[in-house]
Protein backbone atom coordinates (compact mmCIF):
# COMPACT_ATOMS: atom_id res chain seq x y z
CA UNK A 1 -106.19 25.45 91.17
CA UNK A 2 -108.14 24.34 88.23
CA UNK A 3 -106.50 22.94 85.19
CA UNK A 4 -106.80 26.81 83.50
CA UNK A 5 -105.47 28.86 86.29
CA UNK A 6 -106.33 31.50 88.53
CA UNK A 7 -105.86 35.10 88.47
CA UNK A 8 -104.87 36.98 91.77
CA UNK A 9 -108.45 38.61 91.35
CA UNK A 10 -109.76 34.73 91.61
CA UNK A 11 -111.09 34.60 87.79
CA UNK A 12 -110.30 31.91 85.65
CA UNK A 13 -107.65 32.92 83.00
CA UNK A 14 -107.39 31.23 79.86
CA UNK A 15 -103.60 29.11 79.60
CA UNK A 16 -101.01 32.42 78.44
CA UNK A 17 -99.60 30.99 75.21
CA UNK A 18 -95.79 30.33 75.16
CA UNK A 19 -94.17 30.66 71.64
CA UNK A 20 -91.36 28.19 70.97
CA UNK A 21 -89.12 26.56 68.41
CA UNK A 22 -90.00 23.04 67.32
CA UNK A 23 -86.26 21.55 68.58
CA UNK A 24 -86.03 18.83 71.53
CA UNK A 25 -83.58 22.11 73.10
CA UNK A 26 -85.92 24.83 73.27
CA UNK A 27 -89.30 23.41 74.15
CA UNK A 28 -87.83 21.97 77.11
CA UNK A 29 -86.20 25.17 77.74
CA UNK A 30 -89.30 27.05 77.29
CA UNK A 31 -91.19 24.46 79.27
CA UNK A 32 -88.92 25.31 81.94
CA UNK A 33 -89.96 28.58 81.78
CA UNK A 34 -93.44 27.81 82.06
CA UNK A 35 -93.20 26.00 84.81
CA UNK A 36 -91.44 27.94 87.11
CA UNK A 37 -94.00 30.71 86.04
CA UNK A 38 -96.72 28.48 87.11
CA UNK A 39 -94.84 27.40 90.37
CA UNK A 40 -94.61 31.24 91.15
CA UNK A 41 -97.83 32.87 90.32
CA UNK A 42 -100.28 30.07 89.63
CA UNK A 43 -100.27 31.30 85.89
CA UNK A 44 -101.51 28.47 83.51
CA UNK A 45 -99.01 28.10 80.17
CA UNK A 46 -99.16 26.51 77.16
CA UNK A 47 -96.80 25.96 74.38
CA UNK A 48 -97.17 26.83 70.74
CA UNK A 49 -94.59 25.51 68.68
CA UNK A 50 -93.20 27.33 65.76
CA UNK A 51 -90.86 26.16 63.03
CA UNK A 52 -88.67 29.40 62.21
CA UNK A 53 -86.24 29.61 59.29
CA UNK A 54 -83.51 28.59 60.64
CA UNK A 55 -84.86 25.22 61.51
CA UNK A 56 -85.68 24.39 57.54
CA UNK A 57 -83.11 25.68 55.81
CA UNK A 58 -79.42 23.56 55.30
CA UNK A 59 -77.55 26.86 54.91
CA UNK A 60 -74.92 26.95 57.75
CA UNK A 61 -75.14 29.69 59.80
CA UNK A 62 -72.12 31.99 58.29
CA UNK A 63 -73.97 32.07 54.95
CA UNK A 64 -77.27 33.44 56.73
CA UNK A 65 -75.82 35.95 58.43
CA UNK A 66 -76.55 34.56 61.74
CA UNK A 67 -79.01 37.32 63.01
CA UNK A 68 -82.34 36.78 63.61
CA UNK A 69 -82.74 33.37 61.55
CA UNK A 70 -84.21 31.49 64.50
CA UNK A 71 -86.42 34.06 66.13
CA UNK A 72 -87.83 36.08 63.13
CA UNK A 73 -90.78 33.38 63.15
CA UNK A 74 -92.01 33.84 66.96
CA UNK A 75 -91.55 37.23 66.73
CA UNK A 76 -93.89 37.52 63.75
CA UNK A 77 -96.41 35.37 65.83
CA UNK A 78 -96.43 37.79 68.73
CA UNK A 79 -97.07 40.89 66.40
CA UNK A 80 -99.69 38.71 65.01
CA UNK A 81 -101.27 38.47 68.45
CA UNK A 82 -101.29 34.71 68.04
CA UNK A 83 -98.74 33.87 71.06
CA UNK A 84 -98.78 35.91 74.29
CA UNK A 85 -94.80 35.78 74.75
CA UNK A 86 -92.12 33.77 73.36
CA UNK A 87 -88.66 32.60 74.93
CA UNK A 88 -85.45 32.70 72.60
CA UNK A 89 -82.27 31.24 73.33
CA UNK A 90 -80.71 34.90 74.58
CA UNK A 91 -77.30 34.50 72.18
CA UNK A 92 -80.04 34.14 69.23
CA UNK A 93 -81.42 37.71 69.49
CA UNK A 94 -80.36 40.67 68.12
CA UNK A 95 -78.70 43.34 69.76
CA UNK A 96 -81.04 46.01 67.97
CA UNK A 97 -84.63 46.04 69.66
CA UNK A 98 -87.51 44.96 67.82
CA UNK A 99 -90.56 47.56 66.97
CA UNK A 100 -93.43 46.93 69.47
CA UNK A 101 -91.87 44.02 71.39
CA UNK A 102 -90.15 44.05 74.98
CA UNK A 103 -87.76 41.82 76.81
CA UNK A 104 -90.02 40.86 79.72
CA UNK A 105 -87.74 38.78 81.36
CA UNK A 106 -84.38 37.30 81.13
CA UNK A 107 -84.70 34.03 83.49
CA UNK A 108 -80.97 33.30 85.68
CA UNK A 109 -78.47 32.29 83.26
CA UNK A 110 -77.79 28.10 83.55
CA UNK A 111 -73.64 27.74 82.55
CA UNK A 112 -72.44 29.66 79.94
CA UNK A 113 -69.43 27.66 79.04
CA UNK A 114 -68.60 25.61 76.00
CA UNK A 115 -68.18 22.18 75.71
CA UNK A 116 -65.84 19.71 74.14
CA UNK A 117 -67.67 16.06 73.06
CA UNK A 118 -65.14 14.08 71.81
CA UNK A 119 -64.23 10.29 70.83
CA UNK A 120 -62.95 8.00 73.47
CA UNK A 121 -63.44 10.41 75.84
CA UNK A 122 -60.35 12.45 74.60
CA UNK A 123 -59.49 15.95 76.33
CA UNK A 124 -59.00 18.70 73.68
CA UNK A 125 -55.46 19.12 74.76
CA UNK A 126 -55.25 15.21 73.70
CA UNK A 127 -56.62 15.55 70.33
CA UNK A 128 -54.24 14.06 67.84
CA UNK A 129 -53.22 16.95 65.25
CA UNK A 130 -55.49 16.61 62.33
CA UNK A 131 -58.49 15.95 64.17
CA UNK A 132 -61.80 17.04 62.66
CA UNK A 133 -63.46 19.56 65.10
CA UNK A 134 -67.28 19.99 64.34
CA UNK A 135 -68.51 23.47 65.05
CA UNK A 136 -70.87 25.85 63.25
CA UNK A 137 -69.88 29.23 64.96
CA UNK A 138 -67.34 30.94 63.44
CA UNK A 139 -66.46 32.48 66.97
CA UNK A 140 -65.45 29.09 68.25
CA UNK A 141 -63.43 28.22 65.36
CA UNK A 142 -61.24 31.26 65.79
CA UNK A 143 -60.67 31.11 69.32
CA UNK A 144 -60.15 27.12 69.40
CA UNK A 145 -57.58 28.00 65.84
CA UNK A 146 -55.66 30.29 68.63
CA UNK A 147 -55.21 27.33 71.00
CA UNK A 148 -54.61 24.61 68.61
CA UNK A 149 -53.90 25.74 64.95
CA UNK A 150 -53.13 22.22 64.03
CA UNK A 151 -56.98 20.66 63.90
CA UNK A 152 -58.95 21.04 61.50
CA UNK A 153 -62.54 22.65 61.77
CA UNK A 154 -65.12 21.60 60.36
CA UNK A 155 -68.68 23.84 59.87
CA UNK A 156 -71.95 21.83 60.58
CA UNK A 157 -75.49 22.13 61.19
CA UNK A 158 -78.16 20.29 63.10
CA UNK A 159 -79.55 20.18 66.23
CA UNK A 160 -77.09 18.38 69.13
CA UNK A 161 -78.43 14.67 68.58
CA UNK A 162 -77.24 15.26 65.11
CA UNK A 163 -74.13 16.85 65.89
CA UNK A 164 -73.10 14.48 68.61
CA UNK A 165 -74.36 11.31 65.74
CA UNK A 166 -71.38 12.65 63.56
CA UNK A 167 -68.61 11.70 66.57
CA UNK A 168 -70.37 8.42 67.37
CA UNK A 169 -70.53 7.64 63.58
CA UNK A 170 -66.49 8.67 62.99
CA UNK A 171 -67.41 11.17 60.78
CA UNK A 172 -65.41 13.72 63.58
CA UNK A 173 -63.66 13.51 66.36
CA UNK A 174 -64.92 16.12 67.98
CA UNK A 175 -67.76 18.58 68.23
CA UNK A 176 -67.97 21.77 70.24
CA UNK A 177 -71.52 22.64 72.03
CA UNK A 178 -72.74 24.85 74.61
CA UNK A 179 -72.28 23.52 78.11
CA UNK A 180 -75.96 24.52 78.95
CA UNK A 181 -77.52 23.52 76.02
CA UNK A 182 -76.54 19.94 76.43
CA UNK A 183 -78.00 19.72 79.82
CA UNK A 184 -81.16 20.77 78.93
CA UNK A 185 -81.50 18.12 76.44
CA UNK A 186 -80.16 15.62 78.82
CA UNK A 187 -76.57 15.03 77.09
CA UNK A 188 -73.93 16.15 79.48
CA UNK A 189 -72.18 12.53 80.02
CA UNK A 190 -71.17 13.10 76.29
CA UNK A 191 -69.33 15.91 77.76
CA UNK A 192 -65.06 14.81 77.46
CA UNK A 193 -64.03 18.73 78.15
CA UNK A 194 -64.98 21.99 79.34
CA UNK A 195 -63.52 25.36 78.17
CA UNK A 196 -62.98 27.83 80.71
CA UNK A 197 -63.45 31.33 80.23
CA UNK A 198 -59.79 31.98 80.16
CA UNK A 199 -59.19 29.65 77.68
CA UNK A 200 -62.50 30.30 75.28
CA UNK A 201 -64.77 33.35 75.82
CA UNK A 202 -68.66 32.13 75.35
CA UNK A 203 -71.41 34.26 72.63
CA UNK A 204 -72.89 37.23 74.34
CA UNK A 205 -75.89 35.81 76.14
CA UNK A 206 -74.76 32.44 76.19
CA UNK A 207 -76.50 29.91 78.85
CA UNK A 208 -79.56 32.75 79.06
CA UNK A 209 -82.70 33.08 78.03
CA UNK A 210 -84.72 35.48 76.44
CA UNK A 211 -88.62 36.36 77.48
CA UNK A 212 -90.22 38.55 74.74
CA UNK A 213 -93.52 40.12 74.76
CA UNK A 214 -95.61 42.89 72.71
CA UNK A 215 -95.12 45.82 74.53
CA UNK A 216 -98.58 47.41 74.79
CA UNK A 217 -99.19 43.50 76.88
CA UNK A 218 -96.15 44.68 78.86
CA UNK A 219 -97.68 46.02 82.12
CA UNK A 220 -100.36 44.37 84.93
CA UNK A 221 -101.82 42.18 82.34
CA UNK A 222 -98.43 40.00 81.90
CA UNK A 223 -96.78 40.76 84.95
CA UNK A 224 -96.07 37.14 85.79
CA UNK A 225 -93.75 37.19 83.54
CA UNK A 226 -91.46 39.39 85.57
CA UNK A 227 -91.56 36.62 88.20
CA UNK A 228 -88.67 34.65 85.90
CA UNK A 229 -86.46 38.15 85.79
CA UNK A 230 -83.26 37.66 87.46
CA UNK A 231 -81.31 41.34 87.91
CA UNK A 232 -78.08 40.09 88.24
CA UNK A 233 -78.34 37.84 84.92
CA UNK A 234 -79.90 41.03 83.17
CA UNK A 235 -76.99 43.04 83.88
CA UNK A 236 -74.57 40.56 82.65
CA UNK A 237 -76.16 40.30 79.50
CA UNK A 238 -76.91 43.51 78.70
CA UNK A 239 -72.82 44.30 79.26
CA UNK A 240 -72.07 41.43 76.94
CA UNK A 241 -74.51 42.26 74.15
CA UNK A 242 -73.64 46.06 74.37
CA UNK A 243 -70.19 45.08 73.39
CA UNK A 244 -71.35 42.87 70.47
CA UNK A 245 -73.89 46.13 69.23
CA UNK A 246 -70.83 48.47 69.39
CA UNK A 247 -68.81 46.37 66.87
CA UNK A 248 -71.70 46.13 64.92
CA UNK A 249 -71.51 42.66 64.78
CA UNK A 250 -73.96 39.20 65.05
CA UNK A 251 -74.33 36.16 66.60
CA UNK A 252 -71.94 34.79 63.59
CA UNK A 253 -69.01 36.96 64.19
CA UNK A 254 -65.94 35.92 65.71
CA UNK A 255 -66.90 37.85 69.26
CA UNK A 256 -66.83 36.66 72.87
CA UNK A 257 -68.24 38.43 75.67
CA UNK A 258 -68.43 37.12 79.40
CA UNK A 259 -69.92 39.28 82.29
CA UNK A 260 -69.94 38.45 85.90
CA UNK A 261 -72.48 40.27 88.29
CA UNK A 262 -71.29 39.55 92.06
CA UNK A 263 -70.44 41.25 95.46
CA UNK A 264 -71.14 45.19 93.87
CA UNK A 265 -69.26 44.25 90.76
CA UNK A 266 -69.30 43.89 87.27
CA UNK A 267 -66.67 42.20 85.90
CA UNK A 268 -66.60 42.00 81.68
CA UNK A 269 -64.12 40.22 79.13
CA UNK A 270 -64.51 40.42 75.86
CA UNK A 271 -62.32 39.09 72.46
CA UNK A 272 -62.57 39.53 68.77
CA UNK A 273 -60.59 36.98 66.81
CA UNK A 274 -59.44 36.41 63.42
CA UNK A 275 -61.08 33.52 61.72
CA UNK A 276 -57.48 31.76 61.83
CA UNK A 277 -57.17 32.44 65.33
CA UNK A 278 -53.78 34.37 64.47
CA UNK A 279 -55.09 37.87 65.43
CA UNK A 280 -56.98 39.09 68.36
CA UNK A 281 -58.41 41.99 70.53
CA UNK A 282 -59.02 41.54 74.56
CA UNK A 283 -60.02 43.20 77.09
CA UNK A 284 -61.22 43.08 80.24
CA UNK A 285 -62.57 45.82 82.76
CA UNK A 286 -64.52 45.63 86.25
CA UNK A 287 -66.75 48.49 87.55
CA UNK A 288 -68.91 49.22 90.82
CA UNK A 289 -72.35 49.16 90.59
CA UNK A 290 -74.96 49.76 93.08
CA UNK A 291 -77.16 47.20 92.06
CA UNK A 292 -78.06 44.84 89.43
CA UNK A 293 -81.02 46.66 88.43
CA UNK A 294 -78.68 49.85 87.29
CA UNK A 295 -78.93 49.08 83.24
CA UNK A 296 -77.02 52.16 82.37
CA UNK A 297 -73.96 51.29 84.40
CA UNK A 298 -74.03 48.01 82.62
CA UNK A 299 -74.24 49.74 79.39
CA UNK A 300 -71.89 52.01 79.85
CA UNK A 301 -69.53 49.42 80.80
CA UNK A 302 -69.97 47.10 77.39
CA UNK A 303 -69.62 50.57 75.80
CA UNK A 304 -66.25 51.69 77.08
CA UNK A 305 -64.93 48.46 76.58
CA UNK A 306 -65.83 47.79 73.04
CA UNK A 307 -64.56 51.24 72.59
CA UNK A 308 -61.45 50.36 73.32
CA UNK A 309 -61.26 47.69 71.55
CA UNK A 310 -62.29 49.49 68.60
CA UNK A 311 -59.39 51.67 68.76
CA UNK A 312 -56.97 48.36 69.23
CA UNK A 313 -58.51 47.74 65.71
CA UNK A 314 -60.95 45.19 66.79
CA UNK A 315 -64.31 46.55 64.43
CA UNK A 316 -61.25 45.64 61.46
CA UNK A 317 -60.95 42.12 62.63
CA UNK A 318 -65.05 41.69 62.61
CA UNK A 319 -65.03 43.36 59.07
CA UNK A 320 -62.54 40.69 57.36
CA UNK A 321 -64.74 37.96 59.00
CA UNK A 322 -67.45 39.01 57.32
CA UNK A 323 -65.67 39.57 54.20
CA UNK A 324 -64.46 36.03 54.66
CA UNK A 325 -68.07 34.96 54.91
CA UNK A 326 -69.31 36.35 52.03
CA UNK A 327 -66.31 35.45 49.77
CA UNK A 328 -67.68 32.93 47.47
């Protein structure tokens, strides 16, 4: 194969370009990507890297409003023609669709879970009360306020070098990542604790990726991007972020969502929490379906359960978190 790549007609294609965030995290996500792309159709990638907003500016993520802040910048790239496709971290995007773009492919999801890094190796359960949690989602600080009102949490910023640099330097004693974010950027022995599911619900989409495209380029002339698709992941996703569209919320509200595609069933749980952790919504609900590629089952599914929890008054507890976040 030459350097350029071949086409399955046998032409030389030019490298497809691969639009990406500047961070350590997602170009070697998005390399990832491109590689197993290559590995499965002989499709030569390259990476663009783009700085979006969120990457500049030393708002924390509350005061943006979460949505959109890290992938507005690819996106405007690809309707510019200047990138061929671009790979988000999935819990980035938002749940509406974007004009003209497509979500090729959403590559299998690595663990979803989050992730306790703590001094001297301490297990959250351990954590003397008082102990300065670092965490900039405002989901994670509710649902870790349910299990242990008496530490105090602390919103930050930065990438997870930075993060973890503010437990080394005793500036906290504790920060809270995503499991699969830290192993893609090679951290996971600063890992002290792992939250299950039962104990703390992950974002919608968390651990998965995101493969966007324009969608007039979505057909024969990028289908090697649909080599990356995995159903099952799909399905999971699209349960979880149908629930977070329903309550008309972002990727800074207090919501976690958690689907599991296995064996002809979907299983979904889902919880809204009060910012102090003192008030919550959850459900949980498992359906049939036939296979991973059935969408609508999927969506109906996120749909009936955010419903519910709707009625439980669960779009209330989203509203005085945002009211909260915009209270000067």
């Amino acid at each position: 194969m030459t350097a350029e790549g071949t086409s399955a007609e046998g032409t030389t294609a030019a490298p497809a370009k691969l639009g990406t965030r500047r961070s350590t995290m997602a170009t070697t996500q998005s390399q990832g990507v491109a590689d197993t792309i290559t590995e499965r159709t002989g499709r030569a990638i390259e990476l663009e890297l783009i700085t979006s907003f969120g990457d500049v500016t030393k708002a924390h993520l509350t005061q943006l409003g979460g949505t959109g802040v890290f992938v507005n910048a690819l996106r405007d790239e690809l309707v510019a023609g200047a990138i061929d496709f671009a790979v988000h971290s999935l819990k980035d995007l938002p749940t509406t669709p974007a004009e003209g773009l497509v979500l090729a492919a959403i590559p299998e999801r690595d663990d979803p879970r989050d992730a306790l890094c703590a001094r001297d190796g301490l297990k959250f359960a351990d954590l003397p009360a008082g102990s300065k949690v670092g965490t900039g989602s405002p989901r994670r600080v509710a649902q870790l306020s349910a299990l242990r009102p008496d530490l105090v949490y602390v919103p930050i910023r930065g990438n997870a070098e930075t993060r973890l640099g503010k437990v080394a330097s005793g500036e906290l004693d504790a920060v809270v990542l995503a499991y699969a974010g830290l192993g893609r950027v090679g951290r996971r022995d600063d890992v002290t604790d792992v939250f299950e599911p039962e104990q703390m619900l992950p974002a919608p989409g968390q651990g998965a990726l995101a493969v966007e495209c324009r969608t007039e380029r979505a057909d024969a002339d990028l289908a090697y991007l649909s080599s990356v698709d995995h159903p099952a992941t799909r399905a999971e996703v699209v349960a979880e972020r149908t629930v977070l569209s329903e309550l008309e919320a972002g990727c800074a509200a207090p919501v976690g969502a958690y689907a599991e595609c296995t064996g002809g069933r979907l299983r979904l749980r889902a919880a809204v929490v009060a910012t102090d952790g003192a008030t919550a919504v959850r459900r949980e609900r498992t359906v049939d379906i036939a296979s991973p590629e059935d969408l609508d089952t999927a969506v109906g599914l996120g749909r009936d359960l955010a419903r519910e929890m709707i009625a439980e008054g669960a779009d209330r507890i989203v509203a005085e978190a945002f009211a909260e976040r915009d209270t000067p």
